[in-house]
Every structure is written in structure tokens, then in C-alpha cells.
Protein backbone atom coordinates (compact mmCIF):
# COMPACT_ATOMS: atom_id res chain seq x y z
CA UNK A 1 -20.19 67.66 135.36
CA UNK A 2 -20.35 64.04 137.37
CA UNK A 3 -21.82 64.52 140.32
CA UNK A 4 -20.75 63.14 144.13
CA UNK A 5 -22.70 63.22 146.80
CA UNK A 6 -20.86 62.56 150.07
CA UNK A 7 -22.71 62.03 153.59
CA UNK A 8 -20.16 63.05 156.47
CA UNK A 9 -20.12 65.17 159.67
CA UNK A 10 -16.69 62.96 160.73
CA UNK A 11 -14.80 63.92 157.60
CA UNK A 12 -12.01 65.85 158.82
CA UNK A 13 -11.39 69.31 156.82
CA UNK A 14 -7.95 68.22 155.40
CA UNK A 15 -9.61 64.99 154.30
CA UNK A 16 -12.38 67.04 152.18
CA UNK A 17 -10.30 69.02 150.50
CA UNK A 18 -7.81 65.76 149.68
CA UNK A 19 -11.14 64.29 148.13
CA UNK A 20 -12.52 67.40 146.53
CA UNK A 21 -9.30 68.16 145.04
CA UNK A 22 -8.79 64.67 143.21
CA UNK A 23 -12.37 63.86 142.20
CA UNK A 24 -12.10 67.45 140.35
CA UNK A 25 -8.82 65.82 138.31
CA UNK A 26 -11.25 62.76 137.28
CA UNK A 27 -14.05 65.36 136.38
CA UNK A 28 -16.48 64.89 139.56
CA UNK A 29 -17.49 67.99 141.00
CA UNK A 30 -18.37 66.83 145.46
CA UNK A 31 -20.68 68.02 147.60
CA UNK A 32 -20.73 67.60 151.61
CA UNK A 33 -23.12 67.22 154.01
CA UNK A 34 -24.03 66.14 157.38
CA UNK A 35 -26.90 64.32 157.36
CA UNK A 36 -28.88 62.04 155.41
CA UNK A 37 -32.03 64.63 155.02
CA UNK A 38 -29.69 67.24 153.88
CA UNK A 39 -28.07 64.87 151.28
CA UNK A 40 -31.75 63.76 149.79
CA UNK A 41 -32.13 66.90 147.24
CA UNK A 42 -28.79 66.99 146.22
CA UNK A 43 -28.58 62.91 145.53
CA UNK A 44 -31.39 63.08 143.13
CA UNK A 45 -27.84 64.35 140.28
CA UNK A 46 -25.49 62.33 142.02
CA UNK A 47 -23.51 59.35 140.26
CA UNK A 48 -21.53 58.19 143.13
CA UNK A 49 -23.20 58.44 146.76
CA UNK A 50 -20.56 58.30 149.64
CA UNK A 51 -22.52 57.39 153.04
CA UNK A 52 -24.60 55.66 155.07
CA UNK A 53 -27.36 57.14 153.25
CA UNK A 54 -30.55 55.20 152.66
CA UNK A 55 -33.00 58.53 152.12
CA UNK A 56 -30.51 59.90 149.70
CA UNK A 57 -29.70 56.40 148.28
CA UNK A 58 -33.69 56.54 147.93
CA UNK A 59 -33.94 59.89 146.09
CA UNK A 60 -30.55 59.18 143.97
CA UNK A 61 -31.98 57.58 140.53
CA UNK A 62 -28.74 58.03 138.64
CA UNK A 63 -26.53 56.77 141.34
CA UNK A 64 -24.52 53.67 140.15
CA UNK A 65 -21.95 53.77 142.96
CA UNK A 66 -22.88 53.48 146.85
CA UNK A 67 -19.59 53.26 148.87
CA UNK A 68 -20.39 52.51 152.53
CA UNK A 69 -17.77 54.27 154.87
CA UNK A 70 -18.14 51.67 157.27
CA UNK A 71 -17.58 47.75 157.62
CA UNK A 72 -21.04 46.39 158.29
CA UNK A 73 -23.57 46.53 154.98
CA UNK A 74 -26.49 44.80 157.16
CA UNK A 75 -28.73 47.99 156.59
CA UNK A 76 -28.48 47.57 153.11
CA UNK A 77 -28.85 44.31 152.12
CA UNK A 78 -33.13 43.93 152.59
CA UNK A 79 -34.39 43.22 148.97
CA UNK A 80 -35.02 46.49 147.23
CA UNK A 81 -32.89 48.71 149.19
CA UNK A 82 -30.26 49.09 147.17
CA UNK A 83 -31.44 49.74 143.14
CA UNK A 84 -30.63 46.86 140.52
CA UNK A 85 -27.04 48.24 139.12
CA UNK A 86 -26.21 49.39 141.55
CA UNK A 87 -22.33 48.97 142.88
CA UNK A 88 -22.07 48.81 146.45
CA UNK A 89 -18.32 49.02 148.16
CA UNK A 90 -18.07 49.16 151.99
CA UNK A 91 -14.71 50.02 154.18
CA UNK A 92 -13.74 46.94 156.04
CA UNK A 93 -10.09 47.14 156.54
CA UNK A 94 -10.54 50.75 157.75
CA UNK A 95 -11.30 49.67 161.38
CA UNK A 96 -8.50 47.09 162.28
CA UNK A 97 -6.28 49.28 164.43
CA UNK A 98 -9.00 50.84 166.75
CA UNK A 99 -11.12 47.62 167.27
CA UNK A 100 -8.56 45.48 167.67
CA UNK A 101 -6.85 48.31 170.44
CA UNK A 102 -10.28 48.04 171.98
CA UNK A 103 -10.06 44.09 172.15
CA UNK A 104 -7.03 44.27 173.80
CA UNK A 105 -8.11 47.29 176.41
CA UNK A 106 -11.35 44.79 177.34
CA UNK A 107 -9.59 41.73 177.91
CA UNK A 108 -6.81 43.08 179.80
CA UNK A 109 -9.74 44.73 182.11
CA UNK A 110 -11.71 41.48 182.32
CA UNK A 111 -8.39 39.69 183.08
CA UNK A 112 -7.12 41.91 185.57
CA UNK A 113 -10.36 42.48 186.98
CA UNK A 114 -10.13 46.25 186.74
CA UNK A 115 -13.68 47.10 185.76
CA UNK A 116 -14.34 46.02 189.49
CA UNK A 117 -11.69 47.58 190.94
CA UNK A 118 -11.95 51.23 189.24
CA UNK A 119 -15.75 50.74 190.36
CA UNK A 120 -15.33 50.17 194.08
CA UNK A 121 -12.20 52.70 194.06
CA UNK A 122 -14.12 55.39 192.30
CA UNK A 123 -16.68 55.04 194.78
CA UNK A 124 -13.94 55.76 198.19
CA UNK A 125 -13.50 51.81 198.29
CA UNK A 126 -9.89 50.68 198.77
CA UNK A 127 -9.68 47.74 197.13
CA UNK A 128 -6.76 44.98 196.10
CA UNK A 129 -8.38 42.19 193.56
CA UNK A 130 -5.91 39.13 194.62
CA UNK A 131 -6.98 36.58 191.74
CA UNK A 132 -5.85 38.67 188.24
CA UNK A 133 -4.69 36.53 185.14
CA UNK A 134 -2.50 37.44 182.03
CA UNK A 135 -2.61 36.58 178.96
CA UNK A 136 0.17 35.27 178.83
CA UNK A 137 -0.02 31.62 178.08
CA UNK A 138 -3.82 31.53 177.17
CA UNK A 139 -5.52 29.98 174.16
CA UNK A 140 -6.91 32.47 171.74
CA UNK A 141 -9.50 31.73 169.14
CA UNK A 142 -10.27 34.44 167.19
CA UNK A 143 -12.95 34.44 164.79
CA UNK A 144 -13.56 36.01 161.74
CA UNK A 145 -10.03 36.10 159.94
CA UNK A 146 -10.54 39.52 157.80
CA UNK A 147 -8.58 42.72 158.17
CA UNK A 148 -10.21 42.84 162.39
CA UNK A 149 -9.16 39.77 163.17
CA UNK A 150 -5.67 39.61 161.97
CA UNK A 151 -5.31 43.30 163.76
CA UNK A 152 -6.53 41.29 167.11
CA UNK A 153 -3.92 38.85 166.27
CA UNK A 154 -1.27 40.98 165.90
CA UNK A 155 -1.74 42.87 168.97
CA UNK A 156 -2.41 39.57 170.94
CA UNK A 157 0.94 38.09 169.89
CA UNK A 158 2.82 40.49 171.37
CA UNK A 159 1.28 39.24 175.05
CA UNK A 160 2.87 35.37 173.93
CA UNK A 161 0.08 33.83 174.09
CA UNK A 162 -0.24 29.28 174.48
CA UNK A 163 -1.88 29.43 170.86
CA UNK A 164 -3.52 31.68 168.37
CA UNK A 165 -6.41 30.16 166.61
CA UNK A 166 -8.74 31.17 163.32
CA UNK A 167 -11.54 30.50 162.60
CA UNK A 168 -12.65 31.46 158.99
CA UNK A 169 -15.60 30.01 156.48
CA UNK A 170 -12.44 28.82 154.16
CA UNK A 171 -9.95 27.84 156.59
CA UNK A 172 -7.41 29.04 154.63
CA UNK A 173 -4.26 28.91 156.46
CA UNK A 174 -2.90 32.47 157.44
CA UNK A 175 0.77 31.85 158.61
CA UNK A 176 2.58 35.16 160.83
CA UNK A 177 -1.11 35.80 162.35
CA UNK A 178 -2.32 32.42 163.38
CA UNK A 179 -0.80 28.64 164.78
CA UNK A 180 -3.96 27.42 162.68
CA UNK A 181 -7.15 28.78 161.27
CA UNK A 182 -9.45 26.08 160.96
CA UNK A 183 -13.01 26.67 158.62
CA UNK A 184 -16.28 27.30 160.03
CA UNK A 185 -17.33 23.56 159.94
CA UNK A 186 -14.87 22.78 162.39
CA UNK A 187 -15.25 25.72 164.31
CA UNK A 188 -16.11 23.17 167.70
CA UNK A 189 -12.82 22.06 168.01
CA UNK A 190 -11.22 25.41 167.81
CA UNK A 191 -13.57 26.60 170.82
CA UNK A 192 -13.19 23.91 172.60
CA UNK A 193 -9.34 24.80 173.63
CA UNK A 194 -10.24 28.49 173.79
CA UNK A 195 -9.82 29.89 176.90
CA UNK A 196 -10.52 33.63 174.95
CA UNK A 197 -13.10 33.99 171.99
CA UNK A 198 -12.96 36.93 169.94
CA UNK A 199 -15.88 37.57 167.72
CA UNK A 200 -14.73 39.12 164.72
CA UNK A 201 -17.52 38.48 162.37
CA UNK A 202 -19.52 40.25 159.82
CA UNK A 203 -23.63 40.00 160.51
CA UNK A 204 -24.79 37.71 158.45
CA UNK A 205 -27.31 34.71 158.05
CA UNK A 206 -24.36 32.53 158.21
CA UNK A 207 -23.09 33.69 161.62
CA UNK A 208 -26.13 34.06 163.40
CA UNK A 209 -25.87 32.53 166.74
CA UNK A 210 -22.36 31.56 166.25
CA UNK A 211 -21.73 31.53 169.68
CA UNK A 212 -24.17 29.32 170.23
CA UNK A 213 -25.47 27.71 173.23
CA UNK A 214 -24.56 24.68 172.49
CA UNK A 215 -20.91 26.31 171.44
CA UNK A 216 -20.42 28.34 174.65
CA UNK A 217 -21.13 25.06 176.44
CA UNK A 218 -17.80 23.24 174.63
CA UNK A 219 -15.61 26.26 176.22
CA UNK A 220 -13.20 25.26 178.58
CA UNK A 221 -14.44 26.36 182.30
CA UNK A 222 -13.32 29.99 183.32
CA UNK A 223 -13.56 31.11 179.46
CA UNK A 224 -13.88 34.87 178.33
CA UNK A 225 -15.48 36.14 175.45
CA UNK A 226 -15.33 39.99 173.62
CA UNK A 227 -17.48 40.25 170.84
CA UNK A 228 -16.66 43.43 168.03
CA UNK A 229 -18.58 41.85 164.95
CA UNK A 230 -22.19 42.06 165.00
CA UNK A 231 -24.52 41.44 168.29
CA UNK A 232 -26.50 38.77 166.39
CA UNK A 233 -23.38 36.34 166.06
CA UNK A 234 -23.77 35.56 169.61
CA UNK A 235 -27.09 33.45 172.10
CA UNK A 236 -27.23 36.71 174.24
CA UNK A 237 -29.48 34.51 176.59
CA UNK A 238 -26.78 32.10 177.06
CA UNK A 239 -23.81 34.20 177.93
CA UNK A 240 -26.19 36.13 180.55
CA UNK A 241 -26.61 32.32 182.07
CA UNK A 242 -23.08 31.52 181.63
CA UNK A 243 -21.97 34.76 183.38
CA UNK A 244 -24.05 34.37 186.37
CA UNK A 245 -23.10 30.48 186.71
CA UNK A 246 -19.43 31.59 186.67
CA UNK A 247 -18.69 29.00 183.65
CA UNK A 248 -18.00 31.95 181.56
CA UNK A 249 -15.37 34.15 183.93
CA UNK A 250 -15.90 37.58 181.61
CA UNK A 251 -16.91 39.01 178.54
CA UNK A 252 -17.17 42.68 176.90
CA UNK A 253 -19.62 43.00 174.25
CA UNK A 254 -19.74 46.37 171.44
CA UNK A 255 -22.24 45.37 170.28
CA UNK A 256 -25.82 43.52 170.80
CA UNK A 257 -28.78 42.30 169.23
CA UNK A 258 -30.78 45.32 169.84
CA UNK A 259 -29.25 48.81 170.38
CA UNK A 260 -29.46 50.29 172.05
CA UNK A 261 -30.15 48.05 174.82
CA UNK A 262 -33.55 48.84 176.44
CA UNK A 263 -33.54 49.32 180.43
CA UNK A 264 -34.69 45.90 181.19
CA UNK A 265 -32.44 43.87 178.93
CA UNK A 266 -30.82 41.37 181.76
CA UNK A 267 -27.27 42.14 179.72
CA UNK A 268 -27.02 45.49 181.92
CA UNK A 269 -26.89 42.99 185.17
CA UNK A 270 -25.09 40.29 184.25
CA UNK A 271 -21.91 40.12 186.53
CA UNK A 272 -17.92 40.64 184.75
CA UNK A 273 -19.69 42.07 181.73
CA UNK A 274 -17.94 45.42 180.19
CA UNK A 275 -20.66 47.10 178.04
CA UNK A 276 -19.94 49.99 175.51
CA UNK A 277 -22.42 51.23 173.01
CA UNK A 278 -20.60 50.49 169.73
CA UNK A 279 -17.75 52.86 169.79
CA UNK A 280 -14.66 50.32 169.30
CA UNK A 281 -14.27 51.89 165.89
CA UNK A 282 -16.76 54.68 164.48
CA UNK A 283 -14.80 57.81 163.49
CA UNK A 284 -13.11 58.65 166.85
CA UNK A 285 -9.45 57.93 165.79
CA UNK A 286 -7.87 59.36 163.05
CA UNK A 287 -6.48 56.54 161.16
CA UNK A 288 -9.72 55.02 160.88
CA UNK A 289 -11.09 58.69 159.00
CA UNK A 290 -7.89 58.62 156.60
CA UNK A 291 -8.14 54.57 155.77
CA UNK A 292 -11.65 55.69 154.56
CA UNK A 293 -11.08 58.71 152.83
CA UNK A 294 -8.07 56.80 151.19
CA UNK A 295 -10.06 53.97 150.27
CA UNK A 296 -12.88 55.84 148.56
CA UNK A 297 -10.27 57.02 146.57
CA UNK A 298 -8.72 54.39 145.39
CA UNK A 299 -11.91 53.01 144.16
CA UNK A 300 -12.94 56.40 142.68
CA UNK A 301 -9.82 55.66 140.78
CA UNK A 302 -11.17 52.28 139.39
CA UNK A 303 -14.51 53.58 138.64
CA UNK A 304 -13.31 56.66 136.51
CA UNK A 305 -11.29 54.24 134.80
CA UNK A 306 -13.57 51.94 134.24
CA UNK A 307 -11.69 48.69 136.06
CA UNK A 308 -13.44 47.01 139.13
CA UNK A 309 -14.04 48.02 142.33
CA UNK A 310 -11.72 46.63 144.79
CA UNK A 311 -13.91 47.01 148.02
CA UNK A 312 -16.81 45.86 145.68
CA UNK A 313 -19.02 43.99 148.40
CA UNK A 314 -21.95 41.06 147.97
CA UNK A 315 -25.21 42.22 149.06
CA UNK A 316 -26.49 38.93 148.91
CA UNK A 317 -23.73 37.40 151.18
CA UNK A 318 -23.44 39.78 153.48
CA UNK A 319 -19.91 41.25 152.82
């Protein structure tokens, strides 16, 4: 019998047994584990390999299918890592409600200053911030105009902001999310009426340093910036600068260059900067754990049929 191998301590019970049940119908025969070194024996009959899994990927020789249950591919696309033949599907789209719930949570903090205030209050301080802002009439830019960033956009919308800007490598025009999206080689003139950038993107070596230096610097004064795509889209260096200057009023960063961050990295210090350790999505909400489970299905679907994959990803671009 065809043989799945599927990586995953989140997978919630009901889930399993939704995924055992129909890969049985389609002639695969599942097993479950938690852990990549548990997964490595069993891999080495597996066809389809569901996980981030790069020991069992490793000790799989007959696997033709690696679907990724999470957005980011970046571990996997190093020559040699994944096998020649190999089809490769990933589960962007599963993330959009939590992240973008996140997003809002942040900002509103930043905005309303309340990462100070539940400090000093926690500690026995009474204390009544007197500057707060809204969102309400700001300029959004949000970039990276995939299944994330339209979530972000949705949510935002509801807070009426001034304008809602894209920015996406096409440009292609996204009416009922955005005013405008405008493509990546005009990205400067989107920032520069941004009072709020979202980072939305995926970690590639065409958004490396997005938020550049140079970028950051076209940002109108009093700017705030959240970043939920990958820490390498953003000049870490500069937004520590910009923080401590008071040019930038806030940001809230998910994720960084290098996690986890060691004790000396200067981002711990930097003043109105919300840190969390990569937990806007993960597995911790449930909708997120049945858009993957749903997904793999649908493209176990394709594959036993023989069509294409529709979360197919390119490992050479990244996404």
C-alpha cells in the first residue's frame, strides 16, 4: 500500500482521523509522529512526506511529495535539500486570520501606548499615557499582498483608515482590499505616505533588506512598523537607530534575523519595541490546524489523481 508519512505533535485528534480516514479511500495507508527523528525510519517507504521534516525528507528515497505545513519554505530551498523530483507544496493561506489578528493586537498596543502602560501598572505604578493615537485616519502600506496581507487589510479596514496601500512584485491591482497596490519597483512612493508599514513578505533574496535604510529614512516622521514575514526583510540596525532617535514612534517585530535573539542583540533595548518569539501564527489557533489539514487534502486529492498541485511552491523563488 502507498505510504504517508506525516510529522505532527499539533495535529489535533479529530484532524488525524479526518486525514487517515480519506487517504485510506485513495489507497494511502498514514502514519503519525511527533518528531522528525521518530519520522526518519518510517520515511525511508513513504511516497508523500507531510512536515517540516528535513532528517526524514533525508532518509525518504521514494518520496515524490513534500507538503510543508507551514508558509515559509526558507529551510528548504539550499541546493540539494530537497531531491530532484521532488514536489514541494507549502500552506500559505493557512495563517491569514491569526497573523493578521496579531497585526492588529500590536499596533493597537504601539498606538495606544499600552505596552508601557501594562508595564509600569503591573509593577504598582499608576499610570495615565496622555498622547495615544488611533488608527483611524492613518496611512497603511502593507506589504506583501498574498493571503497575510489581504487578512491585515481586511481587519485594518474596519478601523477606516486615510488609505490602504499594497505593495506587491506585480502590482496587480486588488480592488475591496486595497486604494492601490503599487509593484515592488515603486515600492518608495508607497512608503513614503505610510504612516504604518506592515511587512508581509515571504524570505527571500528578493526581499532582503526591504525595509531598508535608505527606505525607513523616506517614512513620514512618527512612522510605525510590525513586521510578520521573515526577519531578514528588514535593516534590523536601522530600526534600532530609528527607535532610539524617535523618527520611528513604534514597531513590533515576530520575527528577526537570528532567533532566537541572543542576550546582547541591542533589539531587546530598543525603546516602543513589542518583541514576541514567532508565535503570530504556529499551531495555537484552531483554524490555522484545520486550513492545513484541509489543504493537504485537497492536494492529496490532485496527486492521487494525477492533476497538479495547487499549493505547488518554487524552490528556486522562494514561494
Amino acid at each position: 500500500m502507498r505510504h504517508i508519512t506525516l510529522v505532527a505533535d499539533w495535529m489535533d485528534p479529530d484532524l488525524k482521523e479526518k486525514i487517515d480516514l480519506r487517504a485510506g479511500e485513495l489507497g494511502f495507508e498514514t502514519a503519525w509522529f511527533c518528531s522528525d527523528g521518530e519520522a526518519v525510519r518510517d520515511a525511508e517507504k513513504a511516497e508523500i512526506l507531510f512536515g517540516m521534516a528535513p532528517g526524514a525528507l533525508k532518509a525518504g528515497r521514494g518520496i515524490r511529495w513534500l507538503c510543508l505545513p507551514f508558509a515559509g519554505i526558507d529551510r528548504f530551498t539550499a541546493p540539494g535539500v530537497v531531491p530532484e523530483g521532488v514536489a514541494v507544496t507549502n500552506s500559505a493561506g493557512a495563517y491569514g486570520t491569526a497573523i493578521s489578528e496579531h497585526v492588529v493586537m500590536v499596533l493597537l498596543m504601539l498606538l495606544r501606548r499600552e505596552h508601557l502602560t501594562y508595564g509600569k501598572m503591573a509593577s504598582g505604578e499608576w499610570c495615565r499615557e496622555e498622547k495615544l493615537e488611533s488608527l483611524w485616519g492613518k496611512r497603511v502600506c502593507v506589504c506583501g499582498t498574498g493571503d497575510l496581507g489581504r487578512n491585515c487589510a481586511l481587519r485594518i479596514r474596519a478601523f477606516s483608515p486615510a488609505s490602504l496601500l499594497g505593495v506587491s512584485r506585480s502590482g496587480r491591482p486588488l480592488p475591496g482590499f486595497f486604494d492601490a497596490v503599487f509593484p515592488s519597483s515603486e515600492a518608495d512612493k508607497a512608503l513614503a505616505e505610510a504612516d504604518v508599514v506592515i511587512l508581509a513578505l515571504p524570505g527571500t533574496d528578493g526581499t532582503e533588506d526591504f525595509l531598508s535604510r535608505e527606505r525607513m529614512a523616506l517614512l513620514p516622521g512618527g512612522a510605525y512598523i510590525v513586521n510578520v514575514g521573515r526577519g531578514r526583510c528588514l535593516d534590523e540596525k536601522a530600526l534600532v537607530e530609528g527607535l532610539r532617535s524617535g523618527r520611528i514612534a513604534g514597531a513590533a517585530l515576530d520575527v528577526m534575523r537570528h532567533e532566537p535573539l541572543e542576550k546582547d542583540d541591542p533589539l531587546w533595548r530598543a525603546p516602543n519595541l513589542i518583541l514576541t518569539p514567532h508565535c503570530a501564527g504556529n499551531m495555537t489557533v484552531r483554524a490555522t490546524r484545520e486550513n492545513c489539514a484541509a489543504m493537504f487534502l485537497e492536494d492529496l486529492e490532485n496527486y492521487a489523481s494525477g492533476r497538479e498541485l495547487k499549493h505547488r511552491v518554487s524552490l528556486r523563488d522562494g514561494y
